[in-house]
Protein backbone atom coordinates (compact mmCIF):
# COMPACT_ATOMS: atom_id res chain seq x y z
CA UNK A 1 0.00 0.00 0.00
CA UNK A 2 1.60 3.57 -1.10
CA UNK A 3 1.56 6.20 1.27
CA UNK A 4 1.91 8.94 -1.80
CA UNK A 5 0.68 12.18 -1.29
CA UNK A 6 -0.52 14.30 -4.21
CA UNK A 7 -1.09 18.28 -5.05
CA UNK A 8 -4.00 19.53 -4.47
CA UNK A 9 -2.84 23.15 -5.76
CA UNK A 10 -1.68 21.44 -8.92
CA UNK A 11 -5.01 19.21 -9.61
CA UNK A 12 -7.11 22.35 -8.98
CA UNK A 13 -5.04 24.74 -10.89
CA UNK A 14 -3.07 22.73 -13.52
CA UNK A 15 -5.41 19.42 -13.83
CA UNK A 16 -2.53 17.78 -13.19
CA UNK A 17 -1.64 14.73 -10.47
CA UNK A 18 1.75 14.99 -8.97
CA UNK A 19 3.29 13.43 -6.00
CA UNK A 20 4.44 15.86 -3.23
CA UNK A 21 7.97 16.29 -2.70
CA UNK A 22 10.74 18.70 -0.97
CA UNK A 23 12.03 21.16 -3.52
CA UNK A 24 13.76 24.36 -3.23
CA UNK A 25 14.03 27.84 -4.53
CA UNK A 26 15.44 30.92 -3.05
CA UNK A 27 13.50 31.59 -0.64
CA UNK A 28 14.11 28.22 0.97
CA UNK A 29 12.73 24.63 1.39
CA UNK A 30 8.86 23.68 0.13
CA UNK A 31 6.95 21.26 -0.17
CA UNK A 32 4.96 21.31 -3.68
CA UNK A 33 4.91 19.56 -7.09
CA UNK A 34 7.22 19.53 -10.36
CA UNK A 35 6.45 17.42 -13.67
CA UNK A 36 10.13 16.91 -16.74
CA UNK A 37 10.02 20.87 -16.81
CA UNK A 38 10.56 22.06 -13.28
CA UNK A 39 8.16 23.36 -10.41
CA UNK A 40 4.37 22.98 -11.14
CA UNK A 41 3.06 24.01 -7.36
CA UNK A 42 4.12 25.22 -3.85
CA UNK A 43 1.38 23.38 -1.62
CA UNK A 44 3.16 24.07 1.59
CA UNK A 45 2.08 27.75 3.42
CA UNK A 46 5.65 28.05 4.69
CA UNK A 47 9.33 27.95 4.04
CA UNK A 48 11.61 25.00 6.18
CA UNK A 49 15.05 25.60 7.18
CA UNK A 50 16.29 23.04 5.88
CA UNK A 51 15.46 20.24 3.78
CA UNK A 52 15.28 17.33 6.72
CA UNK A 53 12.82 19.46 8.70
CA UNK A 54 10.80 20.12 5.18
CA UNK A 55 11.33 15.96 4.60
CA UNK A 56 9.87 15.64 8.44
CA UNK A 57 7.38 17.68 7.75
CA UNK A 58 6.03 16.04 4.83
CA UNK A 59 6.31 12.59 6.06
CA UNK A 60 4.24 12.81 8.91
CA UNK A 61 2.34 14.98 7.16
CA UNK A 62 2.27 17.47 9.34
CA UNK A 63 2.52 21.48 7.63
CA UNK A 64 0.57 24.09 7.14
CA UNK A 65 -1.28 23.79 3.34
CA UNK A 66 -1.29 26.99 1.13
CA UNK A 67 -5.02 27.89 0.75
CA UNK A 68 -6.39 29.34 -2.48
């Protein structure tokens, strides 16, 4: 049984279904969605410190969701 967790920001926006992961930009750690051509969505309200406590974060699924 997968555990996989999918954007919601993505679907909704982009009619698209892709797995959540840790990515990074300036600004810092996120969690959010990319497809072969780079980011797609940030689903995460917040910026991590680093990439473990985004990785944390997103496997206990515990962070704040970006609302739109």
């Amino acid at each position: 049984m997968s555990n996989q967790q999918y954007g919601r920001l993505a679907l909704k926006f982009c009619q698209v279904s892709l797995p959540l992961q840790v990515l990074k930009s300036n600004a810092g750690f996120y969690i959010g969605t990319r497809d072969d051509e780079g980011p797609v969505s940030r689903e995460s309200d917040c910026y991590f410190a680093s990439r473990e406590e985004a990785e944390q974060a997103l496997a206990s699924d515990d962070w704040p969701r970006l609302v739109m």
